[in-house]
N, C-alpha and C. Protein backbone atom coordinates (compact mmCIF):
# COMPACT_ATOMS: atom_id res chain seq x y z
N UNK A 1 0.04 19.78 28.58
CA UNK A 1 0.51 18.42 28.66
C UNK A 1 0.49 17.80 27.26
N UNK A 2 1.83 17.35 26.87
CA UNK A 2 1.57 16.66 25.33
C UNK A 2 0.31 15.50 25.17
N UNK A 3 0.18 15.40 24.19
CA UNK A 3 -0.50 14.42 23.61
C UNK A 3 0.04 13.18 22.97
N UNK A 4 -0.19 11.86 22.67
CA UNK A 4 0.12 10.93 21.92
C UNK A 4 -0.49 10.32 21.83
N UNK A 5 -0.81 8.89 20.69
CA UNK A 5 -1.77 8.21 20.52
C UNK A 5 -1.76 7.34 19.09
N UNK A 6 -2.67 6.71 18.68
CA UNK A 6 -2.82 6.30 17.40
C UNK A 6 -4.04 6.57 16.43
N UNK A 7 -3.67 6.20 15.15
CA UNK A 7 -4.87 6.59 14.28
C UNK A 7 -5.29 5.42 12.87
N UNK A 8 -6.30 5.58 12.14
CA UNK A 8 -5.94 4.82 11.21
C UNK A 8 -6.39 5.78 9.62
N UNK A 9 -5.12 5.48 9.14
CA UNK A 9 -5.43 6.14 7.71
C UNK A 9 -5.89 4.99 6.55
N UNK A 10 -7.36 5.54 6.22
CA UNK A 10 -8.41 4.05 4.85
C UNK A 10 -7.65 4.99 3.71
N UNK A 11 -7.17 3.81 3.07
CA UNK A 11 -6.87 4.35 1.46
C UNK A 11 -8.29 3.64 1.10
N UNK A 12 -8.58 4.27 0.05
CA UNK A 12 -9.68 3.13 -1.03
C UNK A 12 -9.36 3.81 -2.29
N UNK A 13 -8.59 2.38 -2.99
CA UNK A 13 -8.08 2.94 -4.54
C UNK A 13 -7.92 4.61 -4.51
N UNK A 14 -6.39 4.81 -3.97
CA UNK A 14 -6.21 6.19 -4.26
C UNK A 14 -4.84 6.12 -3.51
N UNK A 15 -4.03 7.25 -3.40
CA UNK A 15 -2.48 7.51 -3.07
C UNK A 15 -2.67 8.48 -2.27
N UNK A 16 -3.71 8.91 -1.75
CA UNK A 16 -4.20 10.07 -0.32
C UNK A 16 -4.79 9.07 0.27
N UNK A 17 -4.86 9.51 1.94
CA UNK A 17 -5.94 9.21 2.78
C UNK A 17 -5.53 10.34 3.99
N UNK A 18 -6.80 11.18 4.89
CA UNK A 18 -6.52 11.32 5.70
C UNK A 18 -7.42 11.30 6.83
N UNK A 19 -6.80 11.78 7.81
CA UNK A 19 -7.56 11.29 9.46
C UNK A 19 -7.74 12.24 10.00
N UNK A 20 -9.22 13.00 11.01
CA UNK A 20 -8.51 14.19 12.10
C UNK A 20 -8.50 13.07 12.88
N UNK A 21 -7.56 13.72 14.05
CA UNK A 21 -7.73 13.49 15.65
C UNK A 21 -7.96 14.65 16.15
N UNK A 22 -9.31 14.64 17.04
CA UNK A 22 -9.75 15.47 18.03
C UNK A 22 -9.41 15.00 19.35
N UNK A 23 -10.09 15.85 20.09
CA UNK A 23 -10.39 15.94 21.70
C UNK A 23 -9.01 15.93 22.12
N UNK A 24 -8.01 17.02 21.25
CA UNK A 24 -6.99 17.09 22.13
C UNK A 24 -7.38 18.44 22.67
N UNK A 25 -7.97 18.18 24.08
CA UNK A 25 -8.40 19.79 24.57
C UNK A 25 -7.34 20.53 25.06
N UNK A 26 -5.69 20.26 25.00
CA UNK A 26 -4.58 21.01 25.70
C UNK A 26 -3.53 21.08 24.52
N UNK A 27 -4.26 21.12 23.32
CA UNK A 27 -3.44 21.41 22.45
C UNK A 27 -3.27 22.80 21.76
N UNK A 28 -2.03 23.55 21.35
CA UNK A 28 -2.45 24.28 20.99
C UNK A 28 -1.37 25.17 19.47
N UNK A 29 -2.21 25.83 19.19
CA UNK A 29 -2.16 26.25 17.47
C UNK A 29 -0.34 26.32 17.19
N UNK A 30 0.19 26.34 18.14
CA UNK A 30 2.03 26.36 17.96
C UNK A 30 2.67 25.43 18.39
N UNK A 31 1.46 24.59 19.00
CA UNK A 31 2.62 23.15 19.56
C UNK A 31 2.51 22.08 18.16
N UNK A 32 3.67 21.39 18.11
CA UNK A 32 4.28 20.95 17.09
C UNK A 32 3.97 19.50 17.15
N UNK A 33 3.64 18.60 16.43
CA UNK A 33 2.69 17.60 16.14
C UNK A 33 3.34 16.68 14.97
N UNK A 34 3.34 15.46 14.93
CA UNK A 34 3.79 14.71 13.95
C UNK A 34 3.37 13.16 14.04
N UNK A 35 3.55 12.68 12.98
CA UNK A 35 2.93 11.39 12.85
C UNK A 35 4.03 10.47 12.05
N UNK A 36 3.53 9.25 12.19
CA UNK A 36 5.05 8.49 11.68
C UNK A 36 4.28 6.66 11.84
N UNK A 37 4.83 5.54 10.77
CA UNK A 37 4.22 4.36 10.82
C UNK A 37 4.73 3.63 11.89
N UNK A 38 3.54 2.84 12.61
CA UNK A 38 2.97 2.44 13.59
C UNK A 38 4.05 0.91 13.48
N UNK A 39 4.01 0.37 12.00
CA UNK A 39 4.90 -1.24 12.50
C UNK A 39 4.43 -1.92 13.43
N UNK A 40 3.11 -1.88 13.40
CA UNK A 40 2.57 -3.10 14.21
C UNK A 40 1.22 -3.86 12.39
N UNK A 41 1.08 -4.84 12.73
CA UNK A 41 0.31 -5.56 11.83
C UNK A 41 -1.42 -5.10 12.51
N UNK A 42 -2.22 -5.18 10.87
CA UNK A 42 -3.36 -5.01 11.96
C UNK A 42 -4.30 -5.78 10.40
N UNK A 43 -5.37 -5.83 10.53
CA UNK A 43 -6.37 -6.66 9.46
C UNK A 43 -6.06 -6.61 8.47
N UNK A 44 -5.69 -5.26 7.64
CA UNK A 44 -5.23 -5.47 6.09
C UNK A 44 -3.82 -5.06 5.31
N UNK A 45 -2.97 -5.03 6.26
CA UNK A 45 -1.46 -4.95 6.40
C UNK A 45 -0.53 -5.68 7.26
N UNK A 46 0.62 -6.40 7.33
CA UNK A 46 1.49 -6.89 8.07
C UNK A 46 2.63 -5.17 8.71
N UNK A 47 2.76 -6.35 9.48
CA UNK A 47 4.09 -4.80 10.27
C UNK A 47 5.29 -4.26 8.85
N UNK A 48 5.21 -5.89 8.45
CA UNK A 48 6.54 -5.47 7.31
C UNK A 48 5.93 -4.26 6.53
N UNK A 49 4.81 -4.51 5.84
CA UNK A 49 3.76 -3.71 4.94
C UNK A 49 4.09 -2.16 5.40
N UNK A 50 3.72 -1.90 6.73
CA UNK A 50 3.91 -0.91 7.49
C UNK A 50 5.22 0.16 7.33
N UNK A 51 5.80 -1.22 7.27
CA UNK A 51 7.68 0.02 7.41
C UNK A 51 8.01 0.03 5.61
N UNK A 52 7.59 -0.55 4.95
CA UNK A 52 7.91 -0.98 3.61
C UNK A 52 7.31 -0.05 2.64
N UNK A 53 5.79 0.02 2.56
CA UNK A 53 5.70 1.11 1.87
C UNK A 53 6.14 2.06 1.62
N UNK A 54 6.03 2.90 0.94
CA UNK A 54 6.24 4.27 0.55
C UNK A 54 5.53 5.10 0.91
N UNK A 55 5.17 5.13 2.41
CA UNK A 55 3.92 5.83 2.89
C UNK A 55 4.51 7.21 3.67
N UNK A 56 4.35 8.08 2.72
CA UNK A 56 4.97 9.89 3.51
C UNK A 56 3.95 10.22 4.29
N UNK A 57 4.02 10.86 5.29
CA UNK A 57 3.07 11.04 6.55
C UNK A 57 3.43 12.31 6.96
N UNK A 58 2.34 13.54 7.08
CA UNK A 58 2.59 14.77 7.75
C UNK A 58 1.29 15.24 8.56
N UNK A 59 1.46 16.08 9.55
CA UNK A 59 0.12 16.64 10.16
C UNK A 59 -0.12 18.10 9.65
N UNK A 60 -1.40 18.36 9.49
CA UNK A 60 -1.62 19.76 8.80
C UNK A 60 -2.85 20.37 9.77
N UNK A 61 -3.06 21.33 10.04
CA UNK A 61 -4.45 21.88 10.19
C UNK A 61 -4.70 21.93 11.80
N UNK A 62 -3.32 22.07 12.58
CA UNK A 62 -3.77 22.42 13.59
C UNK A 62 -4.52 23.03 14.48
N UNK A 63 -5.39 22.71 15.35
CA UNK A 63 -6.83 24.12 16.29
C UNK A 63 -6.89 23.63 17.57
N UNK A 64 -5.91 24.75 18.34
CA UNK A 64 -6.03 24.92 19.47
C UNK A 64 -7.30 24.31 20.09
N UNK A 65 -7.12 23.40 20.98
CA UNK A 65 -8.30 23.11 21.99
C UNK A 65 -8.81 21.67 20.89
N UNK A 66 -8.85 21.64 19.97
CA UNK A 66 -9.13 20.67 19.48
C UNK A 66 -8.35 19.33 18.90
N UNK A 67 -7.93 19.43 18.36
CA UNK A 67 -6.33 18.29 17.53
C UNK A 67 -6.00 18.80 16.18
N UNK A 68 -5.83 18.11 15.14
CA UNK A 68 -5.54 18.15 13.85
C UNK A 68 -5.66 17.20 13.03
N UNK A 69 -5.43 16.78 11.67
CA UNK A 69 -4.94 16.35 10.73
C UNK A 69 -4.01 15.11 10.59
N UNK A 70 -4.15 14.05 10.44
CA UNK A 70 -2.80 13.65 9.62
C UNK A 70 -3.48 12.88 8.30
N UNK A 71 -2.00 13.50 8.00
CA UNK A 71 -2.84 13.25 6.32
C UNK A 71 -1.53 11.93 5.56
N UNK A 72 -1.63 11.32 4.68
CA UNK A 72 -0.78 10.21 4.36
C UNK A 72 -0.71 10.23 2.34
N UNK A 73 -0.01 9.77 1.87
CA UNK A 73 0.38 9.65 0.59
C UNK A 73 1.58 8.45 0.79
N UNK A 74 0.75 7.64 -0.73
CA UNK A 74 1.96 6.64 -1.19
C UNK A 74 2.77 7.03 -2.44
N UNK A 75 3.51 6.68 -2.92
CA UNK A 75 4.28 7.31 -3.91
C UNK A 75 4.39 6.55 -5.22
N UNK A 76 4.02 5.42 -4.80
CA UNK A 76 3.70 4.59 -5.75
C UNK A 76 2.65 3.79 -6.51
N UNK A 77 1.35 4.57 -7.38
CA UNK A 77 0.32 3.44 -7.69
C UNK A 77 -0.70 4.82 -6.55
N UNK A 78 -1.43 3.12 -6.68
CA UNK A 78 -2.78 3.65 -5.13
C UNK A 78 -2.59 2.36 -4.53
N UNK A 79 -3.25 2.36 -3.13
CA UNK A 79 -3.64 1.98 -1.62
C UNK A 79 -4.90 1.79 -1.39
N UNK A 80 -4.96 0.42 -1.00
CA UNK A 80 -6.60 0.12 -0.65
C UNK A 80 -6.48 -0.68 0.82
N UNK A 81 -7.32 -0.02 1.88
CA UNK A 81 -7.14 -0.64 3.41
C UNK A 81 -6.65 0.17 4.06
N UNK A 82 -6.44 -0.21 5.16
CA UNK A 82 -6.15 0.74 6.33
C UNK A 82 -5.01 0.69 7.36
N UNK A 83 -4.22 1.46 7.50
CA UNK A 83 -2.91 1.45 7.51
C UNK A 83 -3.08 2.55 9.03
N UNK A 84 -2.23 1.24 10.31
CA UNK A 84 -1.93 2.13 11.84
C UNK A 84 -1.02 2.92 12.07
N UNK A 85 -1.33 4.18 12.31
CA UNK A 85 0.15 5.40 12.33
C UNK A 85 0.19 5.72 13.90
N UNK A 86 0.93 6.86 14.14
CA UNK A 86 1.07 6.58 15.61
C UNK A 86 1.07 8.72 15.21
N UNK A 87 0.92 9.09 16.02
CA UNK A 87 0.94 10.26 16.46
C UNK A 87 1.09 10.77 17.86
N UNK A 88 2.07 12.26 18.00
CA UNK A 88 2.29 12.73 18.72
C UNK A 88 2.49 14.47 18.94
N UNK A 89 1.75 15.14 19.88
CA UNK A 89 2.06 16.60 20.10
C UNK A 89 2.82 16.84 21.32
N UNK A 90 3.42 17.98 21.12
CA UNK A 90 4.06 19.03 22.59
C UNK A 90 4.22 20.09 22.01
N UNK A 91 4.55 21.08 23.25
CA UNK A 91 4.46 22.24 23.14
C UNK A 91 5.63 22.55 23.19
């Protein structure tokens, strides 16, 4: 059964941040997984903030029975605060 959900990626002064998500117990090492900005506002970003940045977003490090990775980069400078992404798996 796929998975979906949300996450939050903390920059603190830097152009990386990343997140696991676990307890996906029906996930598994070939199902295909991705993450993408959330565009909702939350304490230290507006929605605009959200779609506006330069924020590249990929999932890495998939494990069966467990979840993975998403990991985030800005392209410009560094990022301080915490920024809502949205994630999703299937098989």
């Amino acid at each position: 059964m796929p998975g979906r959900g949300t996450a939050t990626l903390v920059f603190v002064n830097s152009g990386e941040a990343s997140v696991a998500v676990t307890g996906q117990t029906g996930i598994a090492a070939t199902d295909f997984a991705e993450a993408f900005a959330q565009g909702d506002s939350n304490g230290d970003h507006s929605a605009d903030e959200h779609l506006s940045e330069t924020l590249r977003l990929r999932v890495s490090d998939v494990v069966a029975g467990v979840g993975f990775t998403v990991r985030g980069e800005i392209d410009e400078g560094t990022a301080d605060g915490d920024y809502s992404v949205r994630w999703v798996w299937r098989g």
